[in-house]
Protein backbone atom coordinates (compact mmCIF):
# COMPACT_ATOMS: atom_id res chain seq x y z
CA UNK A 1 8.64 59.27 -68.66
CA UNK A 2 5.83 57.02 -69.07
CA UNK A 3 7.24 54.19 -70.00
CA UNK A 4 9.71 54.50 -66.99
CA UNK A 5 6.94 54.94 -64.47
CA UNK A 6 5.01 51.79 -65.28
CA UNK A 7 8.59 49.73 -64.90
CA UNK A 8 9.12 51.09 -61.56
CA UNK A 9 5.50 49.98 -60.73
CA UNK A 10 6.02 46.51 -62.17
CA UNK A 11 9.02 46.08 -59.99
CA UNK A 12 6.90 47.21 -57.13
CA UNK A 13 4.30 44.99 -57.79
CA UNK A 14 7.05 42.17 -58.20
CA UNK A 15 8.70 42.97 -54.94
CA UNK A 16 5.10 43.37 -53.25
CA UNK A 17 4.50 39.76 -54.15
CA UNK A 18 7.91 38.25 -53.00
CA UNK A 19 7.84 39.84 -49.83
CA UNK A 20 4.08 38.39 -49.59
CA UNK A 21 5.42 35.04 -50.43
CA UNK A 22 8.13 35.17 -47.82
CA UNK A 23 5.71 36.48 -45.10
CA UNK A 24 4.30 32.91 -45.74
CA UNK A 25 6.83 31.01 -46.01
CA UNK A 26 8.94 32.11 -43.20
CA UNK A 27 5.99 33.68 -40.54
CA UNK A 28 8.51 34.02 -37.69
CA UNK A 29 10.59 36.34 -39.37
CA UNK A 30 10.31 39.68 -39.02
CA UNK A 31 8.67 42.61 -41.18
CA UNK A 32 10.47 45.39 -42.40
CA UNK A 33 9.30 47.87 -45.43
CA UNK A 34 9.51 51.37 -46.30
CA UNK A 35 7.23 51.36 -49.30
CA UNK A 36 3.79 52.43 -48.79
CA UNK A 37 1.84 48.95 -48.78
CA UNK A 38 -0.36 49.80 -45.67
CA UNK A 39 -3.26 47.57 -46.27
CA UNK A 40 -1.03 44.50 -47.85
CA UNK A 41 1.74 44.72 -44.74
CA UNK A 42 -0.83 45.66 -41.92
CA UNK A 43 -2.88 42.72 -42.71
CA UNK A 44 0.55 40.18 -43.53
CA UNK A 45 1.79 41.93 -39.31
CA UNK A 46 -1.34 41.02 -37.85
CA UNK A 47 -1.85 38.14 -39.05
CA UNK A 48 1.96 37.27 -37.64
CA UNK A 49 1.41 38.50 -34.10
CA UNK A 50 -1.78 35.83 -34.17
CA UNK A 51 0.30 33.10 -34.99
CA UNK A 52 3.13 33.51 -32.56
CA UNK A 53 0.92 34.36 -29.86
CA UNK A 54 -1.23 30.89 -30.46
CA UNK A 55 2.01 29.16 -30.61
CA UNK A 56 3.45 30.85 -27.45
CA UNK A 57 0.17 29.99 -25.66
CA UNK A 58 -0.07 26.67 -26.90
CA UNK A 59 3.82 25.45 -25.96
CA UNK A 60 2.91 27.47 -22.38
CA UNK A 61 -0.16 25.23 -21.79
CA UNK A 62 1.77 22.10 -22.67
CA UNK A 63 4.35 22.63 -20.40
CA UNK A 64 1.79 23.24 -17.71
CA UNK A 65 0.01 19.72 -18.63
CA UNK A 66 3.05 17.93 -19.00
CA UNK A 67 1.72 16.09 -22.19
CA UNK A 68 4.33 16.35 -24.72
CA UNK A 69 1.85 17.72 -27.45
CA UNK A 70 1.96 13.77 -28.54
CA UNK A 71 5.35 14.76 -29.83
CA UNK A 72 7.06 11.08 -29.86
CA UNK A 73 10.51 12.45 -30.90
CA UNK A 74 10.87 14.90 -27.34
CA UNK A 75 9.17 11.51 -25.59
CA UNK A 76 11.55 8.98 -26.62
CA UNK A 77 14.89 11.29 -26.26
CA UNK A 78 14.07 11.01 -22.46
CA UNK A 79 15.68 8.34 -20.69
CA UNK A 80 13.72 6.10 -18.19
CA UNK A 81 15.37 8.09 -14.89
CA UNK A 82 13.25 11.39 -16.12
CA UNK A 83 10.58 9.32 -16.96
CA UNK A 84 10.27 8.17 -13.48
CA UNK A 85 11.13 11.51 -12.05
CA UNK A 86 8.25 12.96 -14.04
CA UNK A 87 5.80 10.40 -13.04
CA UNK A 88 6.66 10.61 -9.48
CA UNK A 89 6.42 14.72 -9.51
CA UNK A 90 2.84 14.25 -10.96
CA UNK A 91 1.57 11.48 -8.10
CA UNK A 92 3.33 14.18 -5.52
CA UNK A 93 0.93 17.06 -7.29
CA UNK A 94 -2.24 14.87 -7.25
CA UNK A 95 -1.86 14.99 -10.58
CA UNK A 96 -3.83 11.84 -11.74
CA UNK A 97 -5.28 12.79 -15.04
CA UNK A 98 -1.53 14.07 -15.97
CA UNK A 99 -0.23 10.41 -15.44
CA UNK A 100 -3.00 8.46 -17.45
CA UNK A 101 -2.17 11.12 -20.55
CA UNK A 102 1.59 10.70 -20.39
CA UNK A 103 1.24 6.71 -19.63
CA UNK A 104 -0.50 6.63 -22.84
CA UNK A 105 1.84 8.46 -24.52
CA UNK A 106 4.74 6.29 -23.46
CA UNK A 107 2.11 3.28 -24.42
CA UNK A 108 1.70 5.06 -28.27
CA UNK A 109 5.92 5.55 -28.50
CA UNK A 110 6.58 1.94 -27.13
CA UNK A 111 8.50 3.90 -24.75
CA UNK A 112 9.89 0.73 -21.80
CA UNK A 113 9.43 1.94 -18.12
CA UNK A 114 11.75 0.56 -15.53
CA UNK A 115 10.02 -2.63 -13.42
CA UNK A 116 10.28 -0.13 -10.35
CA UNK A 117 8.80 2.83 -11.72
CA UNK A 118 5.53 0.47 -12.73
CA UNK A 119 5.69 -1.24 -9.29
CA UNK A 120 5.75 2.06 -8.02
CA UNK A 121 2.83 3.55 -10.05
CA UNK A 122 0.97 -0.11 -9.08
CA UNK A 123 1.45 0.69 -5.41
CA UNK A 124 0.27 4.15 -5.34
CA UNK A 125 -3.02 3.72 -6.86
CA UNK A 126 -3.59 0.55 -5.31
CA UNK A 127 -3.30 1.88 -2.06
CA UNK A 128 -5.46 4.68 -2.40
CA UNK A 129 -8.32 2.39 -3.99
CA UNK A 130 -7.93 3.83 -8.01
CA UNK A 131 -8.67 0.59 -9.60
CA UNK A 132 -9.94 2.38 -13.08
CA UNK A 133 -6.22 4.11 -12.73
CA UNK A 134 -4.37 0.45 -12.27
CA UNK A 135 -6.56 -0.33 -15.04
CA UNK A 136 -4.82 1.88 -17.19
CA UNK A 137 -1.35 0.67 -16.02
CA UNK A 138 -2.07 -2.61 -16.98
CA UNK A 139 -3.17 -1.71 -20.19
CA UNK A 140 -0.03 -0.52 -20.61
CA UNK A 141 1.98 -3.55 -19.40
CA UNK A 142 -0.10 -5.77 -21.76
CA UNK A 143 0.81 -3.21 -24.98
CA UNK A 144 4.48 -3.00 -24.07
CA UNK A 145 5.80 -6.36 -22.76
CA UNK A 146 3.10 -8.97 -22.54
CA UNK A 147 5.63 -11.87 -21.60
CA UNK A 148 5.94 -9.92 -18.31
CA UNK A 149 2.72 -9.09 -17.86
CA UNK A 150 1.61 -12.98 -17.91
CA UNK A 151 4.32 -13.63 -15.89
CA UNK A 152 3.19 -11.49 -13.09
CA UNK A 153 -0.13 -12.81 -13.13
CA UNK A 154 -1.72 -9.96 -15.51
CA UNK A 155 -1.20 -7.34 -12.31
CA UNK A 156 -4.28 -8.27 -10.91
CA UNK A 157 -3.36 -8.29 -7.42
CA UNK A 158 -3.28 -4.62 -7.77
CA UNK A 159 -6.40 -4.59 -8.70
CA UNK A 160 -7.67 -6.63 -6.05
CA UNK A 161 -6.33 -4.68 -3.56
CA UNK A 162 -7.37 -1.15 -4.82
CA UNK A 163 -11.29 -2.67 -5.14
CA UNK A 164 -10.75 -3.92 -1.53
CA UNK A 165 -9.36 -0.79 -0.17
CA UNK A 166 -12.11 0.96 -2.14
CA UNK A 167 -14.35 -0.76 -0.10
CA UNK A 168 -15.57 -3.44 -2.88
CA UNK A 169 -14.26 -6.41 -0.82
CA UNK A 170 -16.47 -8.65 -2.30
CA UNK A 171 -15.16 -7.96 -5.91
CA UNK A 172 -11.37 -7.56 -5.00
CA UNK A 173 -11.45 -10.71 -3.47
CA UNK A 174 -12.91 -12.35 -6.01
CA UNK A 175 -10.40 -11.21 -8.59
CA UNK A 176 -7.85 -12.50 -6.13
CA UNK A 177 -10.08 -15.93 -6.09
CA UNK A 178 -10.02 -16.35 -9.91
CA UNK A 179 -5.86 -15.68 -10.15
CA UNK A 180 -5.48 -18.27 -7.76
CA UNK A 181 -7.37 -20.58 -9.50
CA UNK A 182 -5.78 -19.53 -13.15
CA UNK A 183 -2.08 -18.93 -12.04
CA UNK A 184 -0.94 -21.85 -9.81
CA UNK A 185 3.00 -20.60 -9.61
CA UNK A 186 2.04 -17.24 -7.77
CA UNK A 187 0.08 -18.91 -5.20
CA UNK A 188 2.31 -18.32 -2.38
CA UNK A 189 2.35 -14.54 -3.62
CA UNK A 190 -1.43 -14.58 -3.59
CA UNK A 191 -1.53 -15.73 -0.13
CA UNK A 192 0.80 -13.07 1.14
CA UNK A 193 -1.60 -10.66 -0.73
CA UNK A 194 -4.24 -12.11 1.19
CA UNK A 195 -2.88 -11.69 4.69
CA UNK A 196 -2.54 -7.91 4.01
CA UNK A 197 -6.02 -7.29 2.69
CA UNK A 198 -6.51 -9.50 5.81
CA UNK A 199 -4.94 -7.35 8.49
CA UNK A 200 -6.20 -4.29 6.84
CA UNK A 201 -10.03 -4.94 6.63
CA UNK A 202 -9.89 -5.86 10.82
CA UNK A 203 -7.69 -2.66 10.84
CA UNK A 204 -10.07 -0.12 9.49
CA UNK A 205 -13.16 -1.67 11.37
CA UNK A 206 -15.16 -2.69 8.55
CA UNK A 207 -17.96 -5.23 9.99
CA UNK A 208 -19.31 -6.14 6.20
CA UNK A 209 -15.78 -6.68 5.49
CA UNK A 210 -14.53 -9.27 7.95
CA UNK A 211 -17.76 -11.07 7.14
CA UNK A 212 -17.05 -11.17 3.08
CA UNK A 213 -13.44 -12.47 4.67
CA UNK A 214 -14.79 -15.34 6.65
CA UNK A 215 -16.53 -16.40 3.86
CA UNK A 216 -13.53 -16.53 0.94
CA UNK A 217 -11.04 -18.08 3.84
CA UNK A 218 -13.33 -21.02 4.25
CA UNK A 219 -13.73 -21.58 0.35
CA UNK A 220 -9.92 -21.33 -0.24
CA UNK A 221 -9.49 -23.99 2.81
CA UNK A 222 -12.69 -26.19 1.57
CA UNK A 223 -12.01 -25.84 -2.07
CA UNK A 224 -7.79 -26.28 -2.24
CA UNK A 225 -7.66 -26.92 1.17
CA UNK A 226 -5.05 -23.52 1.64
CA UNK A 227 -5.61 -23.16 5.50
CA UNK A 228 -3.12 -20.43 5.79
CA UNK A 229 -5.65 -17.50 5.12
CA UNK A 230 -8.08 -19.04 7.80
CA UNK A 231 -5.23 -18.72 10.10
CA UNK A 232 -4.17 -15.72 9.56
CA UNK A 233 -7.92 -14.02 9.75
CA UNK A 234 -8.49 -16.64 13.00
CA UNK A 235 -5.20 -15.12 14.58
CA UNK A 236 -6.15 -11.94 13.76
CA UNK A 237 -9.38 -11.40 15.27
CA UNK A 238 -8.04 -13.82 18.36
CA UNK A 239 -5.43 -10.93 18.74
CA UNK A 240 -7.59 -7.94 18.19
CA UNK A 241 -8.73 -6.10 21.82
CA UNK A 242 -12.64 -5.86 19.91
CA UNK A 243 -15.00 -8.04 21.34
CA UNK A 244 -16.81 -8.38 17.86
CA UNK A 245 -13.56 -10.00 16.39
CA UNK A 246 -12.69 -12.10 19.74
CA UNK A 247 -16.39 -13.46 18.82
CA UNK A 248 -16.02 -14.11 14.93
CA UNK A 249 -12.56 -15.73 15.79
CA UNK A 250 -14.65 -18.14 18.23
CA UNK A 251 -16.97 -18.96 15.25
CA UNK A 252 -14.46 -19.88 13.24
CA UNK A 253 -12.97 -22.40 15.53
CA UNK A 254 -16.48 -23.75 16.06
CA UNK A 255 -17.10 -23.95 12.20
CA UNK A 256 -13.86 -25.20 11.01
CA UNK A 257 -12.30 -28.62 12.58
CA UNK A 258 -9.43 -28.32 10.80
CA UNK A 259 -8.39 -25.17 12.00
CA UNK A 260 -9.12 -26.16 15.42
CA UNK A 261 -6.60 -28.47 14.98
CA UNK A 262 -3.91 -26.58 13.68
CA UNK A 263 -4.30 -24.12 16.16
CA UNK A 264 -4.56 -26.89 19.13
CA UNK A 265 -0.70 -27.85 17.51
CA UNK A 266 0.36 -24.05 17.68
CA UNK A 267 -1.18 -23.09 20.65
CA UNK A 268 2.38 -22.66 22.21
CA UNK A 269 3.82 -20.47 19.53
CA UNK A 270 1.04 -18.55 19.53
CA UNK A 271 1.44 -17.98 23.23
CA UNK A 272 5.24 -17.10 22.97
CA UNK A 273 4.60 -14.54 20.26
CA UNK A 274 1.44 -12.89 21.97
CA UNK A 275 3.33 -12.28 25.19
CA UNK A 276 6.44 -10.59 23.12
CA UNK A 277 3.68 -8.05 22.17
CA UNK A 278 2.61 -8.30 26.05
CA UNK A 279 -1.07 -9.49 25.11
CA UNK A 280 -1.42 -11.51 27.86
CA UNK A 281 -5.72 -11.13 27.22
CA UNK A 282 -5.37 -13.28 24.04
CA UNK A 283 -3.20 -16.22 26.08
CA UNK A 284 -6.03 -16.10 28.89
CA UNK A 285 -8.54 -16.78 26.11
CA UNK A 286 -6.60 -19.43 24.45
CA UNK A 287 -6.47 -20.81 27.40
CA UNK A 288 -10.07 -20.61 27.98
CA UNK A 289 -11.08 -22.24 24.22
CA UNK A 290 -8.48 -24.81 24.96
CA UNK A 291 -10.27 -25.65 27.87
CA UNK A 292 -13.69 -25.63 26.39
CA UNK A 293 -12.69 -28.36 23.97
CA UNK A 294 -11.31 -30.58 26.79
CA UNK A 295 -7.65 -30.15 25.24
CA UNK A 296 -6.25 -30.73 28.47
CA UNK A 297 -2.19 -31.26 27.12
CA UNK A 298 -2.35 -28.21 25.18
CA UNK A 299 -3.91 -26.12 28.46
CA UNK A 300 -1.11 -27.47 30.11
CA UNK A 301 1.61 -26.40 27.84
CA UNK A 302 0.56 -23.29 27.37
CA UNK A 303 0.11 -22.74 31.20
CA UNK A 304 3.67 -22.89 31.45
CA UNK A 305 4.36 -20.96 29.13
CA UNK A 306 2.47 -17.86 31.00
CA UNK A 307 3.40 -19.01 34.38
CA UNK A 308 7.33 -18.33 33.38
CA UNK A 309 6.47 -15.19 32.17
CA UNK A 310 4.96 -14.14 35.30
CA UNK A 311 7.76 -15.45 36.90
CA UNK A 312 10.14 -13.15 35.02
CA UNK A 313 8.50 -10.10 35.44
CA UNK A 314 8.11 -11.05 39.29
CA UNK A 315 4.51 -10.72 39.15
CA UNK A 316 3.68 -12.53 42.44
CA UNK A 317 -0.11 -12.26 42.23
CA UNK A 318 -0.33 -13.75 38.95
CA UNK A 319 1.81 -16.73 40.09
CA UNK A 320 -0.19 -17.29 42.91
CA UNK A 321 -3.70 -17.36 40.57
CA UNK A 322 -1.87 -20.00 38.61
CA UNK A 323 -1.14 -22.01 41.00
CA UNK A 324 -4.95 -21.91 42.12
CA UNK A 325 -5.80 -22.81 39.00
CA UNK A 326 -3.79 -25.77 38.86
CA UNK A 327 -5.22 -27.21 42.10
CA UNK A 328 -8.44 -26.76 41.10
CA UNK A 329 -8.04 -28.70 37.56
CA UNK A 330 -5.66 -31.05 39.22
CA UNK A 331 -2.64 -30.49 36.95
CA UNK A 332 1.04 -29.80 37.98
CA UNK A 333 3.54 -27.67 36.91
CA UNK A 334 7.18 -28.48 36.41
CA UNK A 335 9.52 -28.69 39.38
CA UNK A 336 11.43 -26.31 38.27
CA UNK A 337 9.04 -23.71 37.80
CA UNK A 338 7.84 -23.81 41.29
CA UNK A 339 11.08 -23.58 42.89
CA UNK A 340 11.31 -20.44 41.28
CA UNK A 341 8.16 -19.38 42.28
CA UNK A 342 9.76 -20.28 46.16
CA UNK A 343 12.55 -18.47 45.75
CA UNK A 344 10.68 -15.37 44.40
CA UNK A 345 8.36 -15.49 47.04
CA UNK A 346 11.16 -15.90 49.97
CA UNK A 347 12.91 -13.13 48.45
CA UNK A 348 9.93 -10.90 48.98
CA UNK A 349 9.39 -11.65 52.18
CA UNK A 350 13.15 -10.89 53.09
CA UNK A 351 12.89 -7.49 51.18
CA UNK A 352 10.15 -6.64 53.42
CA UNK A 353 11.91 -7.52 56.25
CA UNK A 354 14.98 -5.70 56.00
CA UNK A 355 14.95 -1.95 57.45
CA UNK A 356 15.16 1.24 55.62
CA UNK A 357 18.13 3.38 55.94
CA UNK A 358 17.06 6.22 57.85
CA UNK A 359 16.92 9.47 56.32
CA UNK A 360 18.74 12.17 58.16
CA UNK A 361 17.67 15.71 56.87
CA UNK A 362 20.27 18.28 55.93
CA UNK A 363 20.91 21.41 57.90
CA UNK A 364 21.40 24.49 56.83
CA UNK A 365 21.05 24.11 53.46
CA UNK A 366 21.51 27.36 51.38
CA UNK A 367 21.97 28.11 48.04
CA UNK A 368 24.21 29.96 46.61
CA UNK A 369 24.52 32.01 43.41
């Protein structure tokens, strides 16, 4: 009886043990015993729940953060469409610390964005002024494909542009400064770059601004002789309705010779586009620096110009101050011109002239419903 009672414990023991041993092997499964083990199984249960509920927790939190729990097997199983679908939902949530971890995480897998989705990410934190966040996006364009990255001029007109926009003129332009110099082939990019930090520094009003801009567009056009950003900060401020950048526009004509002379050769086209935005203020004060300079054939041609459009919108008044104007500097227009300005002006004398149809009031009138 004895000897049959301690065999039955040694199997219990045995089977105790196993059971322990699955338990942690195998902690998902589940525990099931009838045998009276209540310290041993209570401790193995709780011990269980823990676990799963850690695990539960932890996968919940990942999918809230979006980062993958660095798991580069679920990263590189998704093709570049969700990959850009992802990125995109994050910008859309504000969710800028989300991006940088998953950008990283595509930088540590060697995982190959799509050209757009990286223009894309490039755009967006440019334009809001994150340069520390197009910092990290080049970073990644150097780790994953550094022939493109060279090739586009290391990125950095991103980061110009999000320093500028930032409000760090001096320093975005001065990125933008050093690529020209180093990168010779994007040049023409770089100027188009220019032009847009351009228009939007006179845009937002910035009066430190536009005066770190007159300084860089005179270095590009003294140093490589690129006139075109002088040009296009001089037309600017020439077309701006602020007095302050009608002013700095005059300085720069008075400061630069050669830009004085391109715009004494486009002073026409410069008319004809500022009266298709019906600017006709900007055209009077062409005509007034053209004048000041004693550019007397340039005055003339751009005379014309505004005299036919008064003449097509009829505007007699204006006409007739042209016309004063010409007598008093002793120039002509063409022939042409004023026999249209005739004819306009006999045609509004005949329209006064002819009688209106009299008006004969309607009697009884009801209405009826």
């Amino acid at each position: 009886m004895n000897i049959t009672r301690l065999h039955m414990t040694k199997q219990l023991l045995r089977y105790a043990v196993l059971v322990k041993n699955v338990q942690r092997m195998i902690p998902n499964s589940d525990y099931y015993s009838t045998m009276t083990l209540d310290a041993f199984a209570n401790e193995i249960f709780e011990r269980h729940k823990t676990v799963k509920f850690q695990r539960s927790d932890l996968a919940e939190a990942n999918i809230q953060r979006c980062t993958y729990t660095s798991d580069k097997t679920n990263l590189s199983s998704m093709s570049s469409v969700d990959l850009e679908n992802k990125f995109m939902e994050l910008i859309e949530r504000n969710r800028d610390r989300d991006v940088a971890e998953l950008l990283n995480q595509c930088k540590e897998c060697k995982k190959l964005l799509t050209y757009a989705t990286v223009k894309k990410l490039f755009r967006h934190y440019s334009m809001h002024g994150r340069p520390e966040k197009v910092a990290v996006i080049q970073e990644y364009c150097l780790t994953i494909d550094p022939v493109a990255y060279r090739r586009n001029g290391e990125f950095q007109h991103y980061l110009a542009k999000a320093e500028c926009i930032r409000g760090n003129s001096d320093k975005g332009l001065s990125i933008l400064k050093s690529c020209y110099k180093k990168y010779n082939s994007l040049r023409s990019f770089y100027r188009i770059i220019f032009r847009e930090l351009i228009q939007d520094s006179v845009l937002n009003r910035s009066e430190a601004s536009l005066v770190i801009f007159k300084k860089y567009v005179l270095e590009f056009s003294d140093e490589w002789s690129d006139h075109y950003p002088l040009v296009c900060f001089w037309h600017i401020c020439w077309a701006s309705n602020w007095f302050s950048d009608q002013m700095l526009g005059d300085e720069l004509l008075e400061t630069s010779d050669v830009l004085l002379g391109i715009v004494c050769e486009k002073a026409t086209a410069f008319s004809i586009m500022a009266l298709k935005d019906f600017n006709e203020d900007a055209v009077v004060r062409l005509l007034q620096t053209l004048l000041k300079y004693d550019l007397m054939t340039e005055y003339v041609a751009v005379l014309q110009v505004l005299f036919n459009y008064k003449l097509r919108n009829r505007d007699i008044r204006g006409c007739a101050e042209i016309i004063r104007n010409c007598e008093v500097l002793g120039v002509t227009l063409p022939s042409n011109q004023q026999g249209r300005y005739i004819k306009m002006l006999i045609d509004d004398k005949s329209q006064k002239w002819t009688k209106e149809p009299t008006k004969t009031p309607f009697k009884d009138f009801k209405l009826k419903f």
